[in-house]
C-alpha atoms as a PDB file:
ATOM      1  CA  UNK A   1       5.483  23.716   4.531  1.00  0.00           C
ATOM      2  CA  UNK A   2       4.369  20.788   2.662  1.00  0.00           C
ATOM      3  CA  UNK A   3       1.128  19.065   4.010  1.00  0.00           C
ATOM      4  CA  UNK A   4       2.287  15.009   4.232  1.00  0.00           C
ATOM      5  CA  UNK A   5      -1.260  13.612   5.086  1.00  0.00           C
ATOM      6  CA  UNK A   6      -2.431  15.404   1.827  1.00  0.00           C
ATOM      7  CA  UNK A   7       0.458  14.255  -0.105  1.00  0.00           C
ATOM      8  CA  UNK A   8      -0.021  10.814   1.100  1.00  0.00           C
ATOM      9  CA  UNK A   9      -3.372  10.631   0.317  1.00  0.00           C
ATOM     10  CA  UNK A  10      -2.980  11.430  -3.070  1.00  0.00           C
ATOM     11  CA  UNK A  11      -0.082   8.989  -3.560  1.00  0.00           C
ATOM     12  CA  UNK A  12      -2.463   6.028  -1.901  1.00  0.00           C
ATOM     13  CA  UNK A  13      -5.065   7.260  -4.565  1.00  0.00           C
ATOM     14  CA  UNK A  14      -2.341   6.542  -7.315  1.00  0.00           C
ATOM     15  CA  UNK A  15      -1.598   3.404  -6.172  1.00  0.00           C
ATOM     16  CA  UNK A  16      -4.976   2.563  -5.841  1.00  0.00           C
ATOM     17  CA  UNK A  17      -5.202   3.787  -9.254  1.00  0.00           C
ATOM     18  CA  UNK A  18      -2.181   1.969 -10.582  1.00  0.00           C
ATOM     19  CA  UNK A  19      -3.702  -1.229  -9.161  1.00  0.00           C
ATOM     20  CA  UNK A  20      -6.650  -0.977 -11.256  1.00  0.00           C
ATOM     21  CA  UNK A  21      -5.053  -0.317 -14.213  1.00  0.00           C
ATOM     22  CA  UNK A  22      -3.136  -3.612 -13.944  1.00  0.00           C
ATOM     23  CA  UNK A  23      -6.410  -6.008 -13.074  1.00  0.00           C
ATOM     24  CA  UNK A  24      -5.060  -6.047  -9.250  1.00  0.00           C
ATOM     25  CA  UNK A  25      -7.982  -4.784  -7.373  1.00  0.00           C
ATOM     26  CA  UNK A  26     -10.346  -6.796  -6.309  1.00  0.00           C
ATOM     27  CA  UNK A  27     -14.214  -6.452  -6.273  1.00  0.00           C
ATOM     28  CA  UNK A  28     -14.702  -8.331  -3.101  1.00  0.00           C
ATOM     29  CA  UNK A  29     -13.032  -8.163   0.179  1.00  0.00           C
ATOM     30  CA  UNK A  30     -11.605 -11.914   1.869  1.00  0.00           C
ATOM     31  CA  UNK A  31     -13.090 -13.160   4.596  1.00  0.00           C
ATOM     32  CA  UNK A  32     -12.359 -11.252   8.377  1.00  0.00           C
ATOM     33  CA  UNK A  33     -10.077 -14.103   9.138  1.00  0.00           C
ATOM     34  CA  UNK A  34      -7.545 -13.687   6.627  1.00  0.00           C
ATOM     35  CA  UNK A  35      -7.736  -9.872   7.029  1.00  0.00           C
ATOM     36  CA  UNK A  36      -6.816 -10.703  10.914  1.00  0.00           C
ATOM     37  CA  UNK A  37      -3.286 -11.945  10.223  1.00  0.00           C
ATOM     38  CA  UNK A  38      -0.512 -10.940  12.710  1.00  0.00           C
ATOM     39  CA  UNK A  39       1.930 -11.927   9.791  1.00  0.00           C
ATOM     40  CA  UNK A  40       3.727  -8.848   8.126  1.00  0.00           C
ATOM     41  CA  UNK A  41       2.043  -8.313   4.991  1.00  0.00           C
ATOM     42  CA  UNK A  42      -0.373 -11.240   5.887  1.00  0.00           C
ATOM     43  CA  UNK A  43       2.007 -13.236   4.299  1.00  0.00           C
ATOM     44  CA  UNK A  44       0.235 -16.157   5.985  1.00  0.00           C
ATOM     45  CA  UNK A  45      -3.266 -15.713   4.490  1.00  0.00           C
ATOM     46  CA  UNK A  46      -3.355 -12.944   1.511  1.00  0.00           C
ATOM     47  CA  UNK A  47      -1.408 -12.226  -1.640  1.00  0.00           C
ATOM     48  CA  UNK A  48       0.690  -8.766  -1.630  1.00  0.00           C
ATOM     49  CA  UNK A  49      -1.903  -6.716  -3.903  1.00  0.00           C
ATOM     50  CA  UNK A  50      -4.673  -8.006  -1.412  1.00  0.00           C
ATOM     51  CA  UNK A  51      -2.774  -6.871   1.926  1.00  0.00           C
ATOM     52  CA  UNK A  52      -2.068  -3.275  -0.746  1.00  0.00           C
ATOM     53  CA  UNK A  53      -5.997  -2.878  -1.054  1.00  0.00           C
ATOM     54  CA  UNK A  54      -7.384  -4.464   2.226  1.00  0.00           C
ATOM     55  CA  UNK A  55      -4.690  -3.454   4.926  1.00  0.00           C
ATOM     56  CA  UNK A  56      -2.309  -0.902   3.651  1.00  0.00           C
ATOM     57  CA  UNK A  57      -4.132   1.644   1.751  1.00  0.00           C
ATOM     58  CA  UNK A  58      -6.852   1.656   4.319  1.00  0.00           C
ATOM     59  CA  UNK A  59      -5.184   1.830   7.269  1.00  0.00           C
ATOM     60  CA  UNK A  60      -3.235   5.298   5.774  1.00  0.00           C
ATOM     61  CA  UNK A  61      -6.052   6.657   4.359  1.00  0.00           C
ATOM     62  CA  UNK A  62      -7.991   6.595   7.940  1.00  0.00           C
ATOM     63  CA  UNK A  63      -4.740   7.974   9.772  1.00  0.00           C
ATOM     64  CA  UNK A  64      -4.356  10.664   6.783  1.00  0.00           C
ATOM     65  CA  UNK A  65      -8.168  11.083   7.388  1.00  0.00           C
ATOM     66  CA  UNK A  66      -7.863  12.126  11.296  1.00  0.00           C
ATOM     67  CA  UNK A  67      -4.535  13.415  10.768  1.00  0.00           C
ATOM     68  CA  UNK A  68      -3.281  10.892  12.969  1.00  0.00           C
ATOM     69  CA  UNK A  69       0.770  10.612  12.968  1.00  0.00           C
ATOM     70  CA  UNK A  70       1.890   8.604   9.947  1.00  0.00           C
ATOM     71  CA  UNK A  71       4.150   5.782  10.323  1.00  0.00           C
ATOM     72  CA  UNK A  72       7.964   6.305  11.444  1.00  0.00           C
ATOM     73  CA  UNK A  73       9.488   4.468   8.191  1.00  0.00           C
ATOM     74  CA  UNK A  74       7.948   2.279   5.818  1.00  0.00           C
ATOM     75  CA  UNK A  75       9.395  -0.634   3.440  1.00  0.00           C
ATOM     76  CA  UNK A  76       6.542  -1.592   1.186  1.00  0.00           C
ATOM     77  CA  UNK A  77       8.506  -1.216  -2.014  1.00  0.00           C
ATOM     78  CA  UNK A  78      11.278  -3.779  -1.496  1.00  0.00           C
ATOM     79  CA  UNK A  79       8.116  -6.319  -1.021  1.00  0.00           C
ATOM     80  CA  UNK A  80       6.253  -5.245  -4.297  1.00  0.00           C
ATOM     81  CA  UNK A  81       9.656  -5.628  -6.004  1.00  0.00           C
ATOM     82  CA  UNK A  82      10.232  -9.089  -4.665  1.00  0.00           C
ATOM     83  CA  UNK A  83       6.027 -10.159  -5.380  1.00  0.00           C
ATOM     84  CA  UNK A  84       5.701  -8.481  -8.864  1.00  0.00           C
ATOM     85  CA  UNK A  85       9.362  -9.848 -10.119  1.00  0.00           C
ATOM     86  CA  UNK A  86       8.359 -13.369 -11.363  1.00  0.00           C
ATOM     87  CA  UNK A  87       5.021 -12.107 -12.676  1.00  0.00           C
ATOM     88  CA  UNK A  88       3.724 -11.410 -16.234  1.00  0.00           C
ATOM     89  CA  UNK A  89       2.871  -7.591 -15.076  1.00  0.00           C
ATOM     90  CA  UNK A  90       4.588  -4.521 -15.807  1.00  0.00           C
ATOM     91  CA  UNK A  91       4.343  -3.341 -11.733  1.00  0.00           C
ATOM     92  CA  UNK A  92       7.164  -0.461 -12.510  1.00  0.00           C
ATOM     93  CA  UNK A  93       4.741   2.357 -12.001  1.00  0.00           C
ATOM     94  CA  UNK A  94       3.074   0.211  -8.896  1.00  0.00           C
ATOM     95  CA  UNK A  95       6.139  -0.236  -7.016  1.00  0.00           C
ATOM     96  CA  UNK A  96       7.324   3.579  -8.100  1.00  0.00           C
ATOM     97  CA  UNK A  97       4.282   4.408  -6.203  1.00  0.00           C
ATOM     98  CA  UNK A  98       5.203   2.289  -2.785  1.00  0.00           C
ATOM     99  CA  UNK A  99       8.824   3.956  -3.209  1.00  0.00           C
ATOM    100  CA  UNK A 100       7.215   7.177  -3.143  1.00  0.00           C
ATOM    101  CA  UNK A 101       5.384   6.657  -0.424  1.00  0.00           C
ATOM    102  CA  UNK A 102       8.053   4.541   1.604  1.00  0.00           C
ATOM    103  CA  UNK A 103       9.889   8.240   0.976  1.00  0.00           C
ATOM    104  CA  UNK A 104       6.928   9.942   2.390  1.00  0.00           C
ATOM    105  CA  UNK A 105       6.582   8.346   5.165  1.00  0.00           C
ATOM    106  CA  UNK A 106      10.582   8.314   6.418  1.00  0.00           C
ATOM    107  CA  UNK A 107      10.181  12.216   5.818  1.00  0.00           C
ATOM    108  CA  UNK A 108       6.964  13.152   7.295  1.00  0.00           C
ATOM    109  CA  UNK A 109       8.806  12.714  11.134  1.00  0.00           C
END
């Protein structure tokens, strides 16, 4: 049987990765109130990469970390497809990555 909190993690660590290798991740986190957002993806007070970094990968690392149930479903990837489209970035391995773990996540219940 296939372990999904370890196979998680180490698709989080490739997006982590992925993020870095495109300039994306940030050295500093934003301030607590634009972390708090109740908007999905924070749409209200961060840009997509920074809700990736400071919300998203986070929050599955710590429930992969107590091997806490993993989200139902998950639609990340249609969102990095819509963000990365009108940018100058070449985001096909980054939102590859938030596919893959969109699939994960529908199959780890």
């Amino acid at each position: 049987m296939i372990n999904y909190h370890t196979t998680v993690a180490e698709a989080l660590f490739e997006l982590e990765r992925e993020m870095r290798a495109l300039e994306l991740w940030e050295k500093q986190s934003p301030p607590a109130q634009a972390l708090a957002s109740t908007q999905p993806f924070a749409v209200d007070t961060l840009r997509f990469p920074q809700w990736l970094q400071f919300i998203f990968i986070p929050r599955l690392y710590s429930l992969v970390e107590h091997r806490a149930p993993l989200p139902i479903n998950s639609s990340v990837a249609p969102m990095g497809e819509e963000y990365f489209r009108p940018l100058p970035v070449n985001s096909d391995r980054l939102v590859e990555q938030l596919r893959r773990i969109d699939t994960l996540l529908s199959q780890s219940n």
